[in-house]
N, C-alpha and C. Protein backbone atom coordinates (compact mmCIF):
# COMPACT_ATOMS: atom_id res chain seq x y z
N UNK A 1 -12.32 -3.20 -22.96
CA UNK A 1 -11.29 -2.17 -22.78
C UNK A 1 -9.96 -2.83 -22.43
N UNK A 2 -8.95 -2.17 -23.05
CA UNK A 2 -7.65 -3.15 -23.39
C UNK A 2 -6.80 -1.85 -21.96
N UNK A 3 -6.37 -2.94 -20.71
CA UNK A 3 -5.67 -1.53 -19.72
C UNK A 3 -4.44 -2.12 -19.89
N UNK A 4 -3.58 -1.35 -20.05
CA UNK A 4 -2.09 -1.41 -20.02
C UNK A 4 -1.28 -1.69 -18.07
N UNK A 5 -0.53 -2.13 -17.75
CA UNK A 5 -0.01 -1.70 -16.49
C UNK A 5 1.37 -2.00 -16.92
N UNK A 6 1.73 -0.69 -16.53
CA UNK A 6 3.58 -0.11 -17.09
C UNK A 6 4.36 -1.26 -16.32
N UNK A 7 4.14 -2.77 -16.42
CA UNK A 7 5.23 -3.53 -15.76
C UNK A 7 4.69 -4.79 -16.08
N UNK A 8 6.01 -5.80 -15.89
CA UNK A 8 6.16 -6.93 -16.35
C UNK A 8 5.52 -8.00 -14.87
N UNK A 9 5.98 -7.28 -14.00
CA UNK A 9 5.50 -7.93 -12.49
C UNK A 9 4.17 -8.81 -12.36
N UNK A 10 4.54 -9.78 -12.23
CA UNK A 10 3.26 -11.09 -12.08
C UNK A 10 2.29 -10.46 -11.42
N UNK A 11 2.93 -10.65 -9.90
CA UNK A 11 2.11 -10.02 -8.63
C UNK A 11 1.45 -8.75 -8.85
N UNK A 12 1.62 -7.95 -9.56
CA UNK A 12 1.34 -6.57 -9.63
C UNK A 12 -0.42 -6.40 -10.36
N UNK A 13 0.41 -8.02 -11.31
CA UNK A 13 -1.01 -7.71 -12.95
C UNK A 13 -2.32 -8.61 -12.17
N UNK A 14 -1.54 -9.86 -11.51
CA UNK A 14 -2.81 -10.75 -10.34
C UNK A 14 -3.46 -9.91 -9.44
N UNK A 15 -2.91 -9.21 -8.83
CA UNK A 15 -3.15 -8.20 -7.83
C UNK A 15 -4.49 -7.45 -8.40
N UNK A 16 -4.04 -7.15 -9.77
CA UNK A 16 -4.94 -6.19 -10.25
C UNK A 16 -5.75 -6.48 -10.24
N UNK A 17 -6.11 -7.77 -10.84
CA UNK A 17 -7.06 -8.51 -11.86
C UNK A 17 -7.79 -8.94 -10.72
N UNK A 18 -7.40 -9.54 -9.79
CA UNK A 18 -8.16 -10.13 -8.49
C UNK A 18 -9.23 -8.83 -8.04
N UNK A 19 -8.54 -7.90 -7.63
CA UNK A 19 -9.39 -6.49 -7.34
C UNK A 19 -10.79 -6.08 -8.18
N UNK A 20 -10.20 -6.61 -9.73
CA UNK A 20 -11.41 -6.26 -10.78
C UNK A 20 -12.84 -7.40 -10.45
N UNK A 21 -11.99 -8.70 -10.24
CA UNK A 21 -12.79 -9.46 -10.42
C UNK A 21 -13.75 -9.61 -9.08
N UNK A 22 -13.01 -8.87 -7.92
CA UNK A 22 -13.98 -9.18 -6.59
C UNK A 22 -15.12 -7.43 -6.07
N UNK A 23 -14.49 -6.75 -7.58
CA UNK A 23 -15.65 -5.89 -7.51
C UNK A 23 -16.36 -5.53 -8.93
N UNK A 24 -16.44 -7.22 -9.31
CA UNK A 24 -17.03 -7.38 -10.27
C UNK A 24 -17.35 -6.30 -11.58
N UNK A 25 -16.02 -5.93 -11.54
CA UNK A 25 -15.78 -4.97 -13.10
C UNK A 25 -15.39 -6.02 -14.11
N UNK A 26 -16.17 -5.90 -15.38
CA UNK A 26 -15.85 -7.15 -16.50
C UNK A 26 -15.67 -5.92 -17.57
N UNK A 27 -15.33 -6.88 -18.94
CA UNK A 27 -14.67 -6.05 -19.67
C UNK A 27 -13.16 -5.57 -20.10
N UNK A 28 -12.18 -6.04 -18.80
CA UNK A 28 -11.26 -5.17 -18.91
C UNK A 28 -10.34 -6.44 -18.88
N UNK A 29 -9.58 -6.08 -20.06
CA UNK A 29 -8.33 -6.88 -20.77
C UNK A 29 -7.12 -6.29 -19.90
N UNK A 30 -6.60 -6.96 -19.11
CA UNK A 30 -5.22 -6.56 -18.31
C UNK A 30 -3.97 -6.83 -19.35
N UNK A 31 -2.75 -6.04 -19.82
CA UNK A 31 -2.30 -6.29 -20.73
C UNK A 31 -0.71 -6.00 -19.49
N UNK A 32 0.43 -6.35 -19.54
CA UNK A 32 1.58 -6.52 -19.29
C UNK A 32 2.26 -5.78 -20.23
N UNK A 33 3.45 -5.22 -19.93
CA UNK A 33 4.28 -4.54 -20.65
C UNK A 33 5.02 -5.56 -22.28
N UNK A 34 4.81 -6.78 -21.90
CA UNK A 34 5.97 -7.32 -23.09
C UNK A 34 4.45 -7.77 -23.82
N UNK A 35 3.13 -7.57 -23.68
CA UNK A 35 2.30 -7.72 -24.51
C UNK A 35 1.96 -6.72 -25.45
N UNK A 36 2.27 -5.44 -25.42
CA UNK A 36 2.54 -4.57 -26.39
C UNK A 36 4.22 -4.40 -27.04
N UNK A 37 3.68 -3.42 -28.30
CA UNK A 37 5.27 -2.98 -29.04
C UNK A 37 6.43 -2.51 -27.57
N UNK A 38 7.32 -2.56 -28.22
CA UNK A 38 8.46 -2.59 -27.06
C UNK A 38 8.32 -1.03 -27.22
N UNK A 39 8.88 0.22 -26.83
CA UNK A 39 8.94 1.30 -26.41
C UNK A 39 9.76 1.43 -25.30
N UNK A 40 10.66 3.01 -25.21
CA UNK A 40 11.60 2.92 -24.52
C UNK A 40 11.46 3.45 -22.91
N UNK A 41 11.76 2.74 -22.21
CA UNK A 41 11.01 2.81 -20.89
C UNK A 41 11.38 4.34 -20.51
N UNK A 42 10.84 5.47 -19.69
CA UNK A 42 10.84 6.64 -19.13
C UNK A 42 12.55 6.51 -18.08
N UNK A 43 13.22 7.39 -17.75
CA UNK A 43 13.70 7.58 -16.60
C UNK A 43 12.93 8.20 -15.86
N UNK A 44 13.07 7.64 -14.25
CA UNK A 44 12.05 7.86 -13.04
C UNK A 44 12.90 8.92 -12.22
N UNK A 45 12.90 10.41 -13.17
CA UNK A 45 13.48 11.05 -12.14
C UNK A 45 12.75 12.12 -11.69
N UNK A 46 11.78 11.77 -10.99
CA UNK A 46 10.84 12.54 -10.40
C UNK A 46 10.98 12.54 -8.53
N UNK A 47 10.93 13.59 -8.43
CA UNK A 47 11.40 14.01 -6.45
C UNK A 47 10.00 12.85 -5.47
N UNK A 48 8.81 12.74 -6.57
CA UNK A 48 7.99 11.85 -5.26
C UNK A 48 8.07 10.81 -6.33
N UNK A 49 6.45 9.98 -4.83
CA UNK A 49 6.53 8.56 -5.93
C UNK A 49 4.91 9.20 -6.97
N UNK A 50 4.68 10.19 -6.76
CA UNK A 50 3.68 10.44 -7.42
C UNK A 50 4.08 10.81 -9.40
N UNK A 51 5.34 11.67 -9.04
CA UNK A 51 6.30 12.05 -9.85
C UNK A 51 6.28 10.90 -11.21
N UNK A 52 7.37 10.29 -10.23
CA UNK A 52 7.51 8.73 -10.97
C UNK A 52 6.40 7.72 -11.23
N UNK A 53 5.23 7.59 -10.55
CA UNK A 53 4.25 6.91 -11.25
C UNK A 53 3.35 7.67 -12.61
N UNK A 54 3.71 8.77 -12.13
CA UNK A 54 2.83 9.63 -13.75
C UNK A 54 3.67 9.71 -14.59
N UNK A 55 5.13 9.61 -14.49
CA UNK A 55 5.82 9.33 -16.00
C UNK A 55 5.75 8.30 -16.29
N UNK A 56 5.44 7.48 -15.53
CA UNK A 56 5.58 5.76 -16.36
C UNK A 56 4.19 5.46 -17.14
N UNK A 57 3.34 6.16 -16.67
CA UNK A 57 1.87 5.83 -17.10
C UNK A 57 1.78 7.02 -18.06
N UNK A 58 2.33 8.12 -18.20
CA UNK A 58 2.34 9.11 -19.26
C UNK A 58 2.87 8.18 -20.40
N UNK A 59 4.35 7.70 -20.47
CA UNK A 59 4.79 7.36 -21.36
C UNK A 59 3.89 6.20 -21.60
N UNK A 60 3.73 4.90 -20.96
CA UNK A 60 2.69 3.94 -21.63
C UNK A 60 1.48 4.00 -22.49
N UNK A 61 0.81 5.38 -21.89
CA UNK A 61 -0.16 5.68 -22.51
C UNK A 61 0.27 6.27 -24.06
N UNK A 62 1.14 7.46 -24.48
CA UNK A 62 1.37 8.37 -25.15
C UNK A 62 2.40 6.90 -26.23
N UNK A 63 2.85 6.02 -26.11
CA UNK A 63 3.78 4.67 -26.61
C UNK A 63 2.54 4.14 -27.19
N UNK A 64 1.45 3.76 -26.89
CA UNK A 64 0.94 2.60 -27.01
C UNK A 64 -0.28 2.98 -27.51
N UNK A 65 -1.27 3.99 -27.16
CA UNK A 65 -2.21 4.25 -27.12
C UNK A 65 -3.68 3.61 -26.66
N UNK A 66 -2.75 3.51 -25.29
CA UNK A 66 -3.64 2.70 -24.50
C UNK A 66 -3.75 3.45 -23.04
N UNK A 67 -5.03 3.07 -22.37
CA UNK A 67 -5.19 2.98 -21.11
C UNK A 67 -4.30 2.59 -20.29
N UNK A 68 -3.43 3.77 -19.67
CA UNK A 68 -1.93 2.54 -19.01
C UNK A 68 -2.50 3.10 -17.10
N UNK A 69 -1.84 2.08 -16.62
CA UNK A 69 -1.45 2.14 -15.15
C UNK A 69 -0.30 2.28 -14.24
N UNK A 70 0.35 2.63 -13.77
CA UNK A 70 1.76 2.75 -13.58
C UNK A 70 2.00 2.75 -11.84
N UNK A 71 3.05 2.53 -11.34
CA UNK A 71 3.00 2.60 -9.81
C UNK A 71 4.17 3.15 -9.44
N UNK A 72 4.56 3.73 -8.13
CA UNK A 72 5.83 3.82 -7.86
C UNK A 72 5.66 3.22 -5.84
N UNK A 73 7.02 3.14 -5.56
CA UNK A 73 6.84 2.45 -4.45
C UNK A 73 8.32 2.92 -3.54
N UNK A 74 7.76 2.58 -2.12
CA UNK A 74 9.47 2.46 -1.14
C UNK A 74 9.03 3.04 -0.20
N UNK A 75 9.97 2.99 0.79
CA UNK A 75 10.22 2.82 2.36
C UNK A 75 10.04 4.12 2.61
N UNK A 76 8.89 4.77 3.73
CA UNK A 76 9.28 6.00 4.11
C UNK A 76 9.55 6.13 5.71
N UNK A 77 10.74 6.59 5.89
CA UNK A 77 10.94 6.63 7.68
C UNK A 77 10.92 8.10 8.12
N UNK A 78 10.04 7.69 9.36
CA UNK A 78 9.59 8.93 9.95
C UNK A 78 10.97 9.62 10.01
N UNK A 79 11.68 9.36 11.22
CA UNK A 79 13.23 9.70 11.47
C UNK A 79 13.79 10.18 10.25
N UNK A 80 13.74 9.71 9.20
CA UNK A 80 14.98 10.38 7.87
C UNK A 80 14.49 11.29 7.48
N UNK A 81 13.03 11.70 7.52
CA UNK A 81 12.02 12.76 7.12
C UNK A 81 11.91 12.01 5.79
N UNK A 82 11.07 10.81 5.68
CA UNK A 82 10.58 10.28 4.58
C UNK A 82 11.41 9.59 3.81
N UNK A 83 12.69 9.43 3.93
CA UNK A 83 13.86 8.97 3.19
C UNK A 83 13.74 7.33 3.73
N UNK A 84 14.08 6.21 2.76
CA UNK A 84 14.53 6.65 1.55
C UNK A 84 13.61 7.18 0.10
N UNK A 85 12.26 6.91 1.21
CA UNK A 85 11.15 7.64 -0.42
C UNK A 85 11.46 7.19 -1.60
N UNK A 86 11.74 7.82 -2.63
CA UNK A 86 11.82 7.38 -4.25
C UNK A 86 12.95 6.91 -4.28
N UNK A 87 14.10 7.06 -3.48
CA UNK A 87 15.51 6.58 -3.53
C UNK A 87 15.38 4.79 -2.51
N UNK A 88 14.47 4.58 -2.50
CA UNK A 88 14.20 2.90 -1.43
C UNK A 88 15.03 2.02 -2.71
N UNK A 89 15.04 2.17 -4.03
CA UNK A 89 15.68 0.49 -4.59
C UNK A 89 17.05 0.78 -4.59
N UNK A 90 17.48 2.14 -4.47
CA UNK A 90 18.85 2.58 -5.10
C UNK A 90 19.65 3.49 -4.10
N UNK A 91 19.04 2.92 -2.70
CA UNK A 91 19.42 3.43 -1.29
C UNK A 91 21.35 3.51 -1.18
N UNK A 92 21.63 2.83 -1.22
CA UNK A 92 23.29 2.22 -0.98
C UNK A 92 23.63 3.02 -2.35
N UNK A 93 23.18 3.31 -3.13
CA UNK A 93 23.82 3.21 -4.76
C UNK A 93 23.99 2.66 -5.97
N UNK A 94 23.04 1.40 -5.50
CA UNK A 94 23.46 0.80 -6.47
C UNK A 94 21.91 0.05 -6.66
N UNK A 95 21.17 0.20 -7.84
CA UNK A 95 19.61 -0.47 -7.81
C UNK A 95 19.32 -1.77 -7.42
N UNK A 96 18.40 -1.68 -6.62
CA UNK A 96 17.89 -2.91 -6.70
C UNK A 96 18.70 -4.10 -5.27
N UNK A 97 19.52 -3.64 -4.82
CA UNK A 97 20.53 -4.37 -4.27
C UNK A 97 20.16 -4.34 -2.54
N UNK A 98 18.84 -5.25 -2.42
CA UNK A 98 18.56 -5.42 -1.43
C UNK A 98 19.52 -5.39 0.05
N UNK A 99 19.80 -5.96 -0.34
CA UNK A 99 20.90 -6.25 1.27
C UNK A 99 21.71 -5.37 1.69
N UNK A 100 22.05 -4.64 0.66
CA UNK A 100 23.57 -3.26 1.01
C UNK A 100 21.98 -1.99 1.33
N UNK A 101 21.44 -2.42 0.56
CA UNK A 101 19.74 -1.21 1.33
C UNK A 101 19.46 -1.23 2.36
N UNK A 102 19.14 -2.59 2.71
CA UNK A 102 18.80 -2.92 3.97
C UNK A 102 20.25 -2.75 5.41
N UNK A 103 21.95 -3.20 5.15
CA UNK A 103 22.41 -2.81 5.47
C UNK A 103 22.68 -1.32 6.08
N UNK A 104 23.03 0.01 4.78
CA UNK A 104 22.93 1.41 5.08
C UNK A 104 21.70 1.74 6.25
N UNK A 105 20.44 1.16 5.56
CA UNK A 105 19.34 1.70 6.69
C UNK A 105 19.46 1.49 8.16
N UNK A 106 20.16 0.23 8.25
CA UNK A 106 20.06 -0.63 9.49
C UNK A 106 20.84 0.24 10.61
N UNK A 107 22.12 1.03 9.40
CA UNK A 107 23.54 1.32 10.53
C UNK A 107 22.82 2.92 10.53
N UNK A 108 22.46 3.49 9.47
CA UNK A 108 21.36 4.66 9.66
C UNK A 108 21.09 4.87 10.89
N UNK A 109 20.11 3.83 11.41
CA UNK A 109 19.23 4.20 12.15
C UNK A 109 19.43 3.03 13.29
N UNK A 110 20.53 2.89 13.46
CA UNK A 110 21.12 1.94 14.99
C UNK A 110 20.97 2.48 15.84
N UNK A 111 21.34 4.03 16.12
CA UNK A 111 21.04 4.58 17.47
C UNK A 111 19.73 5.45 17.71
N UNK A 112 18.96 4.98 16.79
CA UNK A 112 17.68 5.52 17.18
C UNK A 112 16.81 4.65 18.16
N UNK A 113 15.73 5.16 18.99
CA UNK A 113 15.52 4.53 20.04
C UNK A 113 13.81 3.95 19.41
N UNK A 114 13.30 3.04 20.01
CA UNK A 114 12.14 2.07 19.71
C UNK A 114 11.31 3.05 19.48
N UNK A 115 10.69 4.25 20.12
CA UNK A 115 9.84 4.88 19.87
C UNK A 115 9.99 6.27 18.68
N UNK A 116 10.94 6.46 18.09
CA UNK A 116 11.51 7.09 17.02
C UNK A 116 11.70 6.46 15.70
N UNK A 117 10.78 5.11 15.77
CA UNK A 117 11.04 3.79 14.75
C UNK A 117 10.21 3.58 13.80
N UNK A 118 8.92 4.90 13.64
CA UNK A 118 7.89 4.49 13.08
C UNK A 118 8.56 4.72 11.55
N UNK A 119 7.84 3.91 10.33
CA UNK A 119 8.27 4.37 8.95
C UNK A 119 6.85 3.58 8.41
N UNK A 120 6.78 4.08 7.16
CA UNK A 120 5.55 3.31 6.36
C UNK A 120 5.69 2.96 4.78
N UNK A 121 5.26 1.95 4.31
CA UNK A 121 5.51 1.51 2.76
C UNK A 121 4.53 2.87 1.99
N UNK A 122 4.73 3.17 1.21
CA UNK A 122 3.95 4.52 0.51
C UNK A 122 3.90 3.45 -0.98
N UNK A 123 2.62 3.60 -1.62
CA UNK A 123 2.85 3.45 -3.37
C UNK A 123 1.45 4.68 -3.84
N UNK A 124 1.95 4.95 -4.86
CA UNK A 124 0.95 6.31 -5.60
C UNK A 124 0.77 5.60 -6.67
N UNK A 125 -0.46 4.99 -7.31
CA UNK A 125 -0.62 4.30 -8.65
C UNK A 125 -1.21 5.95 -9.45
N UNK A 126 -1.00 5.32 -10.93
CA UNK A 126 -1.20 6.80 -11.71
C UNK A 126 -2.27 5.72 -12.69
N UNK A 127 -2.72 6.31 -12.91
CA UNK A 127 -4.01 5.88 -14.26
C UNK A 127 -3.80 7.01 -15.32
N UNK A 128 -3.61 7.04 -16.76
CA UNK A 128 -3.39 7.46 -17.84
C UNK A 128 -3.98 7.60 -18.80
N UNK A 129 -5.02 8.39 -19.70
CA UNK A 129 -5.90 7.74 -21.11
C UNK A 129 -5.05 8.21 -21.98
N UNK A 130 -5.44 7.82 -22.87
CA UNK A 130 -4.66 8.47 -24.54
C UNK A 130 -5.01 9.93 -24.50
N UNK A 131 -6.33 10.49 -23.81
CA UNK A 131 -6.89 11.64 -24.08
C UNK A 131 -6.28 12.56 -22.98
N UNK A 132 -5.43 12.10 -22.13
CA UNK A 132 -4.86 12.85 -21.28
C UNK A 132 -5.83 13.05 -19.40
N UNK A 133 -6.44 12.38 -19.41
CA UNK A 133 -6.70 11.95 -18.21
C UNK A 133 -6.04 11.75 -17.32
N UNK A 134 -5.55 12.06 -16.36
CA UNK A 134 -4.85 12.02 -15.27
C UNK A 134 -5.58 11.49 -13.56
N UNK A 135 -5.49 10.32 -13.19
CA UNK A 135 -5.73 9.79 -11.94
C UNK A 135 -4.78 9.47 -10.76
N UNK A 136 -4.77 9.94 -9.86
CA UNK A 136 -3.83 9.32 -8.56
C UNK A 136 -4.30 8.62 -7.76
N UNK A 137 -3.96 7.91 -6.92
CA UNK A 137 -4.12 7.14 -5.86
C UNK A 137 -3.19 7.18 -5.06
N UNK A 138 -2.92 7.42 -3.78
CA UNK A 138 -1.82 6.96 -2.57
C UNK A 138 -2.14 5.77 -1.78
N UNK A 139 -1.46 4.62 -1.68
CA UNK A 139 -1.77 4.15 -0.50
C UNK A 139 -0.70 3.85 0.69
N UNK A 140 -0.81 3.59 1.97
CA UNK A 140 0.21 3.80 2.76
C UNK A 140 0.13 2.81 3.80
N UNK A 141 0.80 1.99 4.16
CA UNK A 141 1.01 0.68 4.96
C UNK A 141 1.87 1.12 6.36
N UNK A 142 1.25 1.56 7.91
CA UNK A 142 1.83 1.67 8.66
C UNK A 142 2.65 0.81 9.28
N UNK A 143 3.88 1.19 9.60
CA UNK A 143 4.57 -0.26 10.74
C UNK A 143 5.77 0.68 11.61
N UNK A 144 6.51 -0.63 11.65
CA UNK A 144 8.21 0.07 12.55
C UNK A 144 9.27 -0.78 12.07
N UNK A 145 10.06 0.34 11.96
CA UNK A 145 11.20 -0.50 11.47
C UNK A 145 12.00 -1.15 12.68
N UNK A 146 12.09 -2.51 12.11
CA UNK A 146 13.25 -3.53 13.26
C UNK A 146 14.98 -3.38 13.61
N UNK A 147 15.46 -3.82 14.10
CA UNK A 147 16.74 -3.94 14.40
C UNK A 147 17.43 -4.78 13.47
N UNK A 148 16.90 -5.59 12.96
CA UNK A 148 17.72 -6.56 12.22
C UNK A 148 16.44 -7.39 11.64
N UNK A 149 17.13 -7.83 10.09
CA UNK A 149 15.85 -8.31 8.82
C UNK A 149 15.58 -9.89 9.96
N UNK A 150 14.01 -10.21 9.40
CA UNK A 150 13.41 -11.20 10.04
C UNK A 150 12.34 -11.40 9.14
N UNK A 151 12.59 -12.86 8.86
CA UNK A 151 11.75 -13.43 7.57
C UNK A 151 12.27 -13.71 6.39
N UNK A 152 12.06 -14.77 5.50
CA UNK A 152 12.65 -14.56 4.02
C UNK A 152 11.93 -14.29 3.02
N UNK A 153 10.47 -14.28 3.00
CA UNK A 153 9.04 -13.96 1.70
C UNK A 153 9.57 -12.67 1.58
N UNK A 154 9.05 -12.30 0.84
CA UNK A 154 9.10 -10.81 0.07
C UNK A 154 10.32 -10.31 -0.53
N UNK A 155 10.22 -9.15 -0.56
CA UNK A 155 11.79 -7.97 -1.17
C UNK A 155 11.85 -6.92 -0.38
N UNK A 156 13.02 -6.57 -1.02
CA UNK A 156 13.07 -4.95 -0.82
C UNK A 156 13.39 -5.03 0.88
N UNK A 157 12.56 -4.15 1.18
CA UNK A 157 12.74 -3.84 2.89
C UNK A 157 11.74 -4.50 3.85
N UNK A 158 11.13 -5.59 3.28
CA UNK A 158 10.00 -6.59 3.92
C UNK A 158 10.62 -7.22 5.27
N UNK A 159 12.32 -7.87 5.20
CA UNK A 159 12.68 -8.39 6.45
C UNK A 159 12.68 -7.05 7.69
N UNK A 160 12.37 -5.95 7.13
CA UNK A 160 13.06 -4.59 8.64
C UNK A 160 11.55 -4.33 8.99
N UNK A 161 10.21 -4.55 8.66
CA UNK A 161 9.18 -4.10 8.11
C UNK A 161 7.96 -4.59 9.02
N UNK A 162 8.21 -4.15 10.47
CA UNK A 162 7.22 -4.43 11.31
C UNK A 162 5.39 -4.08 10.89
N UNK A 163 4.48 -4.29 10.28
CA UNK A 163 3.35 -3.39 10.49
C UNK A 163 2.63 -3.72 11.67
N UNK A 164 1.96 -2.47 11.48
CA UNK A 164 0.87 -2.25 12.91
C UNK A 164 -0.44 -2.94 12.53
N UNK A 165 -0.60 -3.55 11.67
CA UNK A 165 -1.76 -4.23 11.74
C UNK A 165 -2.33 -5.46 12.23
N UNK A 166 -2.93 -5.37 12.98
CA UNK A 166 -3.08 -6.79 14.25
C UNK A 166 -2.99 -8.25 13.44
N UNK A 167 -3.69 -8.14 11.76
CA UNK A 167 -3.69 -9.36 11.33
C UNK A 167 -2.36 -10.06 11.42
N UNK A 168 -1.17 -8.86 10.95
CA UNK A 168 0.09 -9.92 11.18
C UNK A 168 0.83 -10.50 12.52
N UNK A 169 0.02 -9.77 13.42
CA UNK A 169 0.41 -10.76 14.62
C UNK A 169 2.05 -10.33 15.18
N UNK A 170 2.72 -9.29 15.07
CA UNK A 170 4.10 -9.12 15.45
C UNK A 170 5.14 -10.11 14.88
N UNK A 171 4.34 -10.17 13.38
CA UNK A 171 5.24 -10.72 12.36
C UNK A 171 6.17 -9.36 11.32
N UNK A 172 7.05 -9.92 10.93
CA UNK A 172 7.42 -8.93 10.00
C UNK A 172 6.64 -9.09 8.00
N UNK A 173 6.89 -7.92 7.32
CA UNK A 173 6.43 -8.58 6.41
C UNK A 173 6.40 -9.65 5.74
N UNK A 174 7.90 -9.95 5.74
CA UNK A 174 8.76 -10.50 5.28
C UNK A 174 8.49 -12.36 5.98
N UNK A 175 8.06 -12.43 6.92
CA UNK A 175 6.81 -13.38 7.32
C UNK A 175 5.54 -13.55 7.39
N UNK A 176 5.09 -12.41 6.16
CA UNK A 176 3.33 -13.08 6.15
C UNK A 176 3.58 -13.74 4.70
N UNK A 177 2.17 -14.44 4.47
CA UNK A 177 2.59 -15.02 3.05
C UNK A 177 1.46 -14.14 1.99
N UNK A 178 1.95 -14.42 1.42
CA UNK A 178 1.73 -13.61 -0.06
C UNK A 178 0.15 -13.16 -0.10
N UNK A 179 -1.03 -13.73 0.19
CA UNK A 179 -1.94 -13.71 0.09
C UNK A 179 -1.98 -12.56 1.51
N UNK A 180 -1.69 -12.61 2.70
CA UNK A 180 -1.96 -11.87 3.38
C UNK A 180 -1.37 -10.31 3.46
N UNK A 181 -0.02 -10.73 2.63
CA UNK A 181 0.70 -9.06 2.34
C UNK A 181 0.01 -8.40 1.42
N UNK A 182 -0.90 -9.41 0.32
CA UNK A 182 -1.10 -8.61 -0.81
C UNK A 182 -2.99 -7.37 0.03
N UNK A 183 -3.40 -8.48 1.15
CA UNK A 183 -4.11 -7.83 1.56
C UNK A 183 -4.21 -6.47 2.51
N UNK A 184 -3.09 -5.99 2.87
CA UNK A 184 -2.80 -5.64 3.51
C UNK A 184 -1.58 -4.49 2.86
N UNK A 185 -1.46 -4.69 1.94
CA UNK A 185 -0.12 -3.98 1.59
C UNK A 185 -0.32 -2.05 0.84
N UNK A 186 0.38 -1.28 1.12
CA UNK A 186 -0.10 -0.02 0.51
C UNK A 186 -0.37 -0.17 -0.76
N UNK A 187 0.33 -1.07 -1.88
CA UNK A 187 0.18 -0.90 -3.36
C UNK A 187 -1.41 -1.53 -3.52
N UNK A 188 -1.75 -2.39 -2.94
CA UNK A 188 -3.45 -3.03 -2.54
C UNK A 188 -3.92 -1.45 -2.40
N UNK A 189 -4.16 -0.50 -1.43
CA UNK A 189 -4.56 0.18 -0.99
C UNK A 189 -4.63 1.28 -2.47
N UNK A 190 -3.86 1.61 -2.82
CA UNK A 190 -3.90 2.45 -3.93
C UNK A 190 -4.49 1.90 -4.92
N UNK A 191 -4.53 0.81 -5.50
CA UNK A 191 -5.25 0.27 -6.56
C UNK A 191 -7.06 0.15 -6.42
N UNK A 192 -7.13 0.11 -5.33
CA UNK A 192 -8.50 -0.25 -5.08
C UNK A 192 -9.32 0.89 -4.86
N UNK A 193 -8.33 1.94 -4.89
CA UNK A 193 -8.97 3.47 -5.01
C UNK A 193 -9.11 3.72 -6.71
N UNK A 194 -8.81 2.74 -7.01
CA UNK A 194 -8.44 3.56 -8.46
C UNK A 194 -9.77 2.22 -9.27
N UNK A 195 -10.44 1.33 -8.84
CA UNK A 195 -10.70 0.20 -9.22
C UNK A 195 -12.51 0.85 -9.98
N UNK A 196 -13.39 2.04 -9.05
CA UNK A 196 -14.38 2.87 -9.78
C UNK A 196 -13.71 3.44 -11.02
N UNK A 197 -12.43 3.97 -10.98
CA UNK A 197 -12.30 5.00 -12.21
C UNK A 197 -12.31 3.96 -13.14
N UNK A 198 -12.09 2.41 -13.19
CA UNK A 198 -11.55 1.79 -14.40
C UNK A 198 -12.48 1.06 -14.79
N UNK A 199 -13.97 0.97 -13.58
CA UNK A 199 -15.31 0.74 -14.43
C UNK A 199 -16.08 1.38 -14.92
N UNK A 200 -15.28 3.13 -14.27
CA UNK A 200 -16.43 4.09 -15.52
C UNK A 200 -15.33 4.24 -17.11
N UNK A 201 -14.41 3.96 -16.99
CA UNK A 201 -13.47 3.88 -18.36
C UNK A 201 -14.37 2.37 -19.03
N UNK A 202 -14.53 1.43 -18.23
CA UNK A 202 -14.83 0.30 -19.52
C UNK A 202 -16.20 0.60 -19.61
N UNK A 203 -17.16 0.88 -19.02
CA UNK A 203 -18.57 1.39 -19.31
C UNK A 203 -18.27 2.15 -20.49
């Protein structure tokens, strides 16, 4: 079984493949976006990340005629009432532009006090068939957001990105290394919910 995942992202397709292989699902051809015909990517203008992960995996699937996978991802803070949610790459205005993101959030939420600090990484993976199958997954990574970025590994909002999970030790994300974020991380969490549906698809 040939699975599509709506992205070019290294980490995303290893991630996957590691998951398959340590719950021993065989069969399944992991395929990357530039390994199929080119097709024109979806706009992600959907209000959740659930939104936006089922158009990306709608369109992959309905493009290609394949088994696609799709994800969406970002910062949710308790205090903003979930914000920046689907707006986390394109926070400031401008995509993708880590630092002016991380900036706005920072001055955001300066006078909020330590115990008003909780926020969590959210990702919703979508699973797709040609036949119209529809799968979700949520997964959700608790922590607190910091005063100021700490660490240089990762993206996005990894330096503000306290979690509560004892393995990291009152590190930020943005100081664990790759192997331990990937264990630990919400987009891990959602995939591995989704890891039965994709051995009763290759059965």
């Amino acid at each position: 079984m040939q699975l599509l995942v709506a992205s070019n992202n290294v980490k995303k397709l290893a991630e996957l493949e590691k998951m398959l292989i340590d719950a021993a699902v065989t069969g399944v051809d992991i395929l990357p976006l530039s390994a199929v015909h080119a097709y024109s990517e979806p706009i992600e203008d959907g209000r959740t990340f659930a939104d936006n992960a089922l158009i990306k995996a709608r369109a992959g699937a309905s493009a290609t005629g394949l088994i696609t996978i799709a994800d969406d991802s970002g910062l949710a803070v308790d205090e903003l009432n979930g914000m920046p949610g689907v707006l986390s790459a394109r926070w400031s205005g401008h995509h993708g532009d880590d630092a002016a993101n991380n900036a706005l959030l920072l001055a955001q939420m300066a006078h909020v006090p330590d115990e008003r600090r909780a926020c969590a990484f959210v990702s919703v993976c979508a699973l797709v068939t040609p036949s119209g199958q529809e799968f979700l997954a949520e997964g959700r990574w608790d922590g607190h957001l910091l005063r100021e970025p700490i660490g240089a590994n990762g993206f996005g909002y990894d330096p503000l990105f306290l979690p509560a999970d004892d393995i990291a030790a009152g590190r930020s994300s943005a100081q664990l290394s790759p192997s331990e974020k990937n264990s630990l991380s919400h987009r891990a969490k959602a995939l591995a919910q989704l890891v039965e549906v994709i051995r009763n698809l290759a059965d």
